[in-house]
C-alpha atoms as a PDB file:
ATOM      1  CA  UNK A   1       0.000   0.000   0.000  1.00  0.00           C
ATOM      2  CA  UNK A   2       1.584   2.989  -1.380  1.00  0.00           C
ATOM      3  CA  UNK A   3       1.687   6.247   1.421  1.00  0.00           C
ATOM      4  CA  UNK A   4      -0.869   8.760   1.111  1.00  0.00           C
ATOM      5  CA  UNK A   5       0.531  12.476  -0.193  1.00  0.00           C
ATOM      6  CA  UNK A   6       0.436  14.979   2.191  1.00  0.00           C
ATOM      7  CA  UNK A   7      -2.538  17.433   1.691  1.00  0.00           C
ATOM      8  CA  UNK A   8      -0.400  20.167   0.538  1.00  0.00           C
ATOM      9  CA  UNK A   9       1.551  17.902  -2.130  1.00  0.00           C
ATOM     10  CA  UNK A  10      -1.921  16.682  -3.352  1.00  0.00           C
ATOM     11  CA  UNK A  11      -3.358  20.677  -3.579  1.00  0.00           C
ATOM     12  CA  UNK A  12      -0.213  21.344  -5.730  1.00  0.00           C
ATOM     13  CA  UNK A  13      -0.300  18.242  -8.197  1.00  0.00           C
ATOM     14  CA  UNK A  14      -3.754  19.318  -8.604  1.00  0.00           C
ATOM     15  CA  UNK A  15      -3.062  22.963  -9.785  1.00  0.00           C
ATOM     16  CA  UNK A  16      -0.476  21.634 -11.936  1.00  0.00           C
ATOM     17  CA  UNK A  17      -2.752  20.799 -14.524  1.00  0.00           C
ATOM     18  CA  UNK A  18      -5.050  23.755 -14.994  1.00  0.00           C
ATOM     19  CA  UNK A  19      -6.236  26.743 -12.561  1.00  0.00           C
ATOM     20  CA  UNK A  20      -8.944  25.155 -10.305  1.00  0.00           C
ATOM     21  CA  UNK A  21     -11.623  27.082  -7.955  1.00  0.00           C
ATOM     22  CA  UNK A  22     -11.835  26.894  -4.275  1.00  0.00           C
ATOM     23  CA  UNK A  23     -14.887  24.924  -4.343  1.00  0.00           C
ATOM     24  CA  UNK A  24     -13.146  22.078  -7.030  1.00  0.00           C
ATOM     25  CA  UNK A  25     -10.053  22.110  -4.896  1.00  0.00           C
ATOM     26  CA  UNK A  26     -12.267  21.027  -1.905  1.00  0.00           C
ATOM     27  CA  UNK A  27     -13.803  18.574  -3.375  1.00  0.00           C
ATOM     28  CA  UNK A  28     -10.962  17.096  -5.054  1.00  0.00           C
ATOM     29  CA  UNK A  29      -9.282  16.783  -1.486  1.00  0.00           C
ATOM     30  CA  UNK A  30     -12.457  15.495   0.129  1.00  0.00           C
ATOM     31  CA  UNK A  31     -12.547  12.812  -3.035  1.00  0.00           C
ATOM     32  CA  UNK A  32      -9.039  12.107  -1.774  1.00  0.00           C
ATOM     33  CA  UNK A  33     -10.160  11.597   1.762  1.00  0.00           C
ATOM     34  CA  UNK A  34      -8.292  14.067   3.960  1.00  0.00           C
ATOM     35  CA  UNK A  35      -9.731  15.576   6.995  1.00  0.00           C
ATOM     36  CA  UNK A  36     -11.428  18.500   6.971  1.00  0.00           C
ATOM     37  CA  UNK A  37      -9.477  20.328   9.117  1.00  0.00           C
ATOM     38  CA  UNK A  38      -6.435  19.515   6.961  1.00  0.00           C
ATOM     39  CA  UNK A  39      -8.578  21.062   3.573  1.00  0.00           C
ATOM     40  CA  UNK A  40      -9.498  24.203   5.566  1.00  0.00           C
ATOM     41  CA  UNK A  41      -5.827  24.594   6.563  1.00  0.00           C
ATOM     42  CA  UNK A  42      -4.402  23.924   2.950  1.00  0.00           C
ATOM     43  CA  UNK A  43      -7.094  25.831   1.231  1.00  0.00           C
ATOM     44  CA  UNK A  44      -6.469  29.002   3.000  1.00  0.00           C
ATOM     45  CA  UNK A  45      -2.559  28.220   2.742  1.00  0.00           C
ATOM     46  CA  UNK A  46      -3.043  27.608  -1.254  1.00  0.00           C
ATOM     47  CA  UNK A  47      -5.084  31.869  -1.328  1.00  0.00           C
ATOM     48  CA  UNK A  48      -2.754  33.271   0.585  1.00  0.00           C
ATOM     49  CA  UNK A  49      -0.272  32.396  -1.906  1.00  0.00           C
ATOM     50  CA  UNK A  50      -2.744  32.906  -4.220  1.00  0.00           C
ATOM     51  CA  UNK A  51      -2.748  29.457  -5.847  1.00  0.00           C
ATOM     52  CA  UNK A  52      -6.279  29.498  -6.130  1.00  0.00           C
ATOM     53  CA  UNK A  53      -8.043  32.614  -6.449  1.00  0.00           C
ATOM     54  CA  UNK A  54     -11.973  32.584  -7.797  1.00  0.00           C
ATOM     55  CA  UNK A  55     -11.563  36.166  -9.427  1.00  0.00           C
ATOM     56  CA  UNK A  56      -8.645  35.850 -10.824  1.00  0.00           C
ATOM     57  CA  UNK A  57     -10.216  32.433 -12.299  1.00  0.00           C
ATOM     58  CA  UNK A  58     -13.152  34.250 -13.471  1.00  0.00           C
ATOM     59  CA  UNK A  59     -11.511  36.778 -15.697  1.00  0.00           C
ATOM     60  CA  UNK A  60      -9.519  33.782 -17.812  1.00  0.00           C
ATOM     61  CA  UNK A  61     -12.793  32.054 -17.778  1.00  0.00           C
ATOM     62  CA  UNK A  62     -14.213  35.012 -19.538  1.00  0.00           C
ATOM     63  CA  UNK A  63     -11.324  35.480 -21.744  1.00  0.00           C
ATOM     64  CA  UNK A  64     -11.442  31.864 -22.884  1.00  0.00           C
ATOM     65  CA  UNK A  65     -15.053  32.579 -23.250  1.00  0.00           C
ATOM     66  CA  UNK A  66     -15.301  35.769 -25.707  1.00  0.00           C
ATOM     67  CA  UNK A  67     -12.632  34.692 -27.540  1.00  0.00           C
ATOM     68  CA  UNK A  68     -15.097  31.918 -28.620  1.00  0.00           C
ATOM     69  CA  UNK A  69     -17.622  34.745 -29.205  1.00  0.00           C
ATOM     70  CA  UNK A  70     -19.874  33.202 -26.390  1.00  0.00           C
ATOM     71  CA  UNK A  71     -21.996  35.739 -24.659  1.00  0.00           C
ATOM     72  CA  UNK A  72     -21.151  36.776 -20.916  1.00  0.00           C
ATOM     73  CA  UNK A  73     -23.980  35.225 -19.688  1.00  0.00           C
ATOM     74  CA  UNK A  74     -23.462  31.577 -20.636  1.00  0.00           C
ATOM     75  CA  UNK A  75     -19.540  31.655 -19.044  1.00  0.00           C
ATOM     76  CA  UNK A  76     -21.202  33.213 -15.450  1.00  0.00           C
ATOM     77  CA  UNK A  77     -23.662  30.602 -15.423  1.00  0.00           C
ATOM     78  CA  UNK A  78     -20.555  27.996 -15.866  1.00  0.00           C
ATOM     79  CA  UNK A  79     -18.435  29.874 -13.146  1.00  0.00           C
ATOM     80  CA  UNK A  80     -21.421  29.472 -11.032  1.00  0.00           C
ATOM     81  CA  UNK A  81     -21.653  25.669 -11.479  1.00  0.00           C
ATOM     82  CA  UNK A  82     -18.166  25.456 -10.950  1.00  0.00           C
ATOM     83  CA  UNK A  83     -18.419  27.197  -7.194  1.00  0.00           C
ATOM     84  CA  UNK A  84     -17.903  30.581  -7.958  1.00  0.00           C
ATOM     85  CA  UNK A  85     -19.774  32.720  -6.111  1.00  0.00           C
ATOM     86  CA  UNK A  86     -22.691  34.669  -8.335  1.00  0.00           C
ATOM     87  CA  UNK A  87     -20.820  38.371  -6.831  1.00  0.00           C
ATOM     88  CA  UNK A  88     -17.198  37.479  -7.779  1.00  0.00           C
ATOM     89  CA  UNK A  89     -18.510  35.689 -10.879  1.00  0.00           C
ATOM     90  CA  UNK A  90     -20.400  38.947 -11.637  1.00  0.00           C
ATOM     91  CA  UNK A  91     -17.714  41.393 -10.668  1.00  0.00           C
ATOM     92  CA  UNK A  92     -15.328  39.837 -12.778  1.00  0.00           C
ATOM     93  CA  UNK A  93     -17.346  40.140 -15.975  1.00  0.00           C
ATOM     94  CA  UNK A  94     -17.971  43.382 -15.691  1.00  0.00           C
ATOM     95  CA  UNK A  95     -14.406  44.254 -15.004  1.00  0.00           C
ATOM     96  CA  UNK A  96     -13.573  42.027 -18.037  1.00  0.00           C
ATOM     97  CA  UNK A  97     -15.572  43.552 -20.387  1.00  0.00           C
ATOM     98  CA  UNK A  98     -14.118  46.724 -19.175  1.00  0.00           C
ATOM     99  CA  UNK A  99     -10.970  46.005 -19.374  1.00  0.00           C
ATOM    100  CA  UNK A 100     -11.114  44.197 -22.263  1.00  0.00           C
ATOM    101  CA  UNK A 101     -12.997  46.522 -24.505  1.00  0.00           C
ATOM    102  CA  UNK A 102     -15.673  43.321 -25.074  1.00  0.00           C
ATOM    103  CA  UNK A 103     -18.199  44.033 -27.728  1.00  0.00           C
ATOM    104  CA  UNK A 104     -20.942  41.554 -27.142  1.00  0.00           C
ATOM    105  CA  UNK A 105     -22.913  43.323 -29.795  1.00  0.00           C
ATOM    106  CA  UNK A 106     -20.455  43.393 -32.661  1.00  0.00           C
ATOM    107  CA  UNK A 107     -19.501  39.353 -31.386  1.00  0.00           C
ATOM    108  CA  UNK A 108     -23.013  37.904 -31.886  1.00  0.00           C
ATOM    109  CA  UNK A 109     -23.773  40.405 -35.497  1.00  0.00           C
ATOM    110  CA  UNK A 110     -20.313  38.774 -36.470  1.00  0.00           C
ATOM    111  CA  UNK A 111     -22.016  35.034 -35.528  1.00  0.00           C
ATOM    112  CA  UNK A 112     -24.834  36.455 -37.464  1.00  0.00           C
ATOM    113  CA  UNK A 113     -22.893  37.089 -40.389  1.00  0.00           C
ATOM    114  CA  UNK A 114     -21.050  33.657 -40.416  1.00  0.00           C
ATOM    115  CA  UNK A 115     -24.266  31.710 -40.046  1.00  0.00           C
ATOM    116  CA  UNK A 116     -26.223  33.710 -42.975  1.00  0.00           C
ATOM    117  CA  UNK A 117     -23.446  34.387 -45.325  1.00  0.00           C
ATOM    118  CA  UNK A 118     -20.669  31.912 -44.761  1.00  0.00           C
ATOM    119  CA  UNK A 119     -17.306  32.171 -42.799  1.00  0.00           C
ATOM    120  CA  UNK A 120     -15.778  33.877 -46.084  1.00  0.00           C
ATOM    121  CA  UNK A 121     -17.590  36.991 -46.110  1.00  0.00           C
ATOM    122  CA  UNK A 122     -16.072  37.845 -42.660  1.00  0.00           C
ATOM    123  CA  UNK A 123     -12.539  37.483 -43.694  1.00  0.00           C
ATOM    124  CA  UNK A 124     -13.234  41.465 -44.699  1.00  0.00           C
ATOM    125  CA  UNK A 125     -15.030  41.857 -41.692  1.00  0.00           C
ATOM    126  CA  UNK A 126     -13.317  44.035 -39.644  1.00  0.00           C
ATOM    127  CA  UNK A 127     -13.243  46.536 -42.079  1.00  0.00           C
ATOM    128  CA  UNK A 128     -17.135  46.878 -42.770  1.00  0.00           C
ATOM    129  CA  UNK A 129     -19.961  45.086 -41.913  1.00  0.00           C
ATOM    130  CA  UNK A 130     -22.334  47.292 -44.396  1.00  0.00           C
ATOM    131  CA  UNK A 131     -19.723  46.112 -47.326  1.00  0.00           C
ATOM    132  CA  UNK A 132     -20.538  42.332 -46.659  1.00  0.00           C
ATOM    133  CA  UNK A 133     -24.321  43.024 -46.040  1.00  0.00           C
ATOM    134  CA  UNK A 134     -24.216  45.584 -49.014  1.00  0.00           C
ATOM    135  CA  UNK A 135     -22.634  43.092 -51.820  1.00  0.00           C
ATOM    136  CA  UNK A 136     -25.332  40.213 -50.224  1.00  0.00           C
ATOM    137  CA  UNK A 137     -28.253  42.805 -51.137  1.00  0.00           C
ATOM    138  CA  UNK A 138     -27.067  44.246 -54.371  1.00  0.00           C
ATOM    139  CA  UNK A 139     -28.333  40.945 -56.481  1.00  0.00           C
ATOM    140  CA  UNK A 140     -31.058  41.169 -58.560  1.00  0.00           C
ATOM    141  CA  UNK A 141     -32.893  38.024 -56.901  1.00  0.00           C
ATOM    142  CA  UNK A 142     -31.591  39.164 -53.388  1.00  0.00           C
ATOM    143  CA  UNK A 143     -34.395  38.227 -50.821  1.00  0.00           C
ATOM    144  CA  UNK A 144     -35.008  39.404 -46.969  1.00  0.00           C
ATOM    145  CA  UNK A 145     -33.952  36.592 -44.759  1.00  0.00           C
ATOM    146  CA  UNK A 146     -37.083  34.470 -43.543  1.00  0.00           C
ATOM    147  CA  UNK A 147     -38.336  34.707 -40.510  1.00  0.00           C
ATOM    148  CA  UNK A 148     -37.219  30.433 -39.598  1.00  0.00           C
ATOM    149  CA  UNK A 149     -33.782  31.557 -40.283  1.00  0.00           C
ATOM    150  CA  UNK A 150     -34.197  34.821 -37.679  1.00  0.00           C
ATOM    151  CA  UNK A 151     -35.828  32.652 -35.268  1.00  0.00           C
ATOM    152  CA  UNK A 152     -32.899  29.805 -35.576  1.00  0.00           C
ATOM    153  CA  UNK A 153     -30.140  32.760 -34.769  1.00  0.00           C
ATOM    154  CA  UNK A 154     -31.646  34.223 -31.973  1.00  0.00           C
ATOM    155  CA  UNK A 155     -32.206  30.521 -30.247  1.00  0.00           C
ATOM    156  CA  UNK A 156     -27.902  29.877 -31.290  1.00  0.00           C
ATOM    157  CA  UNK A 157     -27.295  33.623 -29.579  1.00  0.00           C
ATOM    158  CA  UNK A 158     -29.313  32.864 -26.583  1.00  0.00           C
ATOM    159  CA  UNK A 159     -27.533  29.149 -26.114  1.00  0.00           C
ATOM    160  CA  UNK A 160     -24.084  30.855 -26.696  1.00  0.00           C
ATOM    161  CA  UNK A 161     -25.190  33.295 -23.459  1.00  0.00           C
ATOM    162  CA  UNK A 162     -26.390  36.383 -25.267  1.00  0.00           C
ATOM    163  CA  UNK A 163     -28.991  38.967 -23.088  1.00  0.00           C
ATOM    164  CA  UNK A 164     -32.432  39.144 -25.163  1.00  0.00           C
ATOM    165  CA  UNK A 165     -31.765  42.811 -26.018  1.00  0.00           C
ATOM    166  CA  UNK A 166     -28.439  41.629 -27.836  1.00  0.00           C
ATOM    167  CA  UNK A 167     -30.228  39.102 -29.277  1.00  0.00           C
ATOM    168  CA  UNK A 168     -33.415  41.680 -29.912  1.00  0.00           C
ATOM    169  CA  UNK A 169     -31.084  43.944 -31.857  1.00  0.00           C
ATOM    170  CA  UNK A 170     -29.362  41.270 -33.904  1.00  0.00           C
ATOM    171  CA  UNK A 171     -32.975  40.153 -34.888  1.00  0.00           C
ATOM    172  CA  UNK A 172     -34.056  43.695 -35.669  1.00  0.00           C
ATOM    173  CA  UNK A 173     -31.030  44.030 -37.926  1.00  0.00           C
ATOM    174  CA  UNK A 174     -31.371  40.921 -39.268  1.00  0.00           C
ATOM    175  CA  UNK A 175     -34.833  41.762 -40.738  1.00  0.00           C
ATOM    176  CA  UNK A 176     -33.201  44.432 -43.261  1.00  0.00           C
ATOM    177  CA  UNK A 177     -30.345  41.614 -44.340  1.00  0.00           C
ATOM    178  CA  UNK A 178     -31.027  40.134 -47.458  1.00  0.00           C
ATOM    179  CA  UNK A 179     -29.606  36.981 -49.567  1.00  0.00           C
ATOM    180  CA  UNK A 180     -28.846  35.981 -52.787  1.00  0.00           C
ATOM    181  CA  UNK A 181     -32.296  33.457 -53.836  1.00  0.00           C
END
């Protein structure tokens, strides 16, 4: 029978793989069966040295998150599940977005885009969004979008964690696109 790791040994092989929150490093430890007067002691050893902090979790969480153009929304309810707290979870997106200058509305029009008129016609789009919806409309046989296709959008928005009034807007934009028939 092979000697159990000390509590602190096990805390650190478990942070070697990825960040972890407070509430995954407790269970981990109770998983591993140490007392819980030796988790208390190594989880508040582990913050003071900052090995595990929940905010500072939260705003790579959110990073990770936009840059997959997911909406803030979706990526606090998963910081939630994972034992975030719902006031760090929500100070840290708002100090994210800050910080990082995060556009929900131009992220989910550029979804929009993709979806309608392929991944090609946003290679251009950071230069103009009105040039990719203009050349779409200027066909003869250029249609408005149907209302199925709207619909489908705003339920992809809302699963990627989009508010309804960024998913409102999108829709009321949408409703002007049009495609080639």
């Amino acid at each position: 029978m092979s000697k159990k790791r000390g509590v602190g040994d096990e805390a650190m092989r478990y942070l070697s793989h990825r960040m972890r929150t407070e509430q995954e490093m407790r269970q981990h430890l109770k998983e591993k069966e140490y007392e819980d007067s030796e988790i208390e002691g190594a989880i508040d050893d582990l913050k003071a040295h900052h090995y595990i902090d929940d905010y500072e979790y939260a705003l790579a969480f959110y990073r990770n998150s936009f840059e997959k153009l997911r909406g803030g929304m979706r990526a606090k309810r998963e910081l939630e599940q994972k034992g975030v707290d719902a006031l760090t979870a929500e100070n840290a997106l708002e100090d994210y977005k800050y910080e990082a200058g995060v556009d929900e509305l131009a992220n989910a029009r550029r979804i929009a885009i993709e979806s309608i008129y392929g991944f090609e016609a946003t290679r251009g789009y950071e230069n103009s969004v009105e040039a990719v919806l203009q050349s779409a409309s200027d066909s003869e046989e250029a249609e408005y979008l149907d209302e199925r296709k709207i619909a489908s959008m705003a339920r992809k928005l809302e699963n990627r964690g989009y508010t309804s009034g960024v998913i409102y807007k999108i829709i009321s934009e949408m409703r002007s696109w049009k495609i080639k028939a």
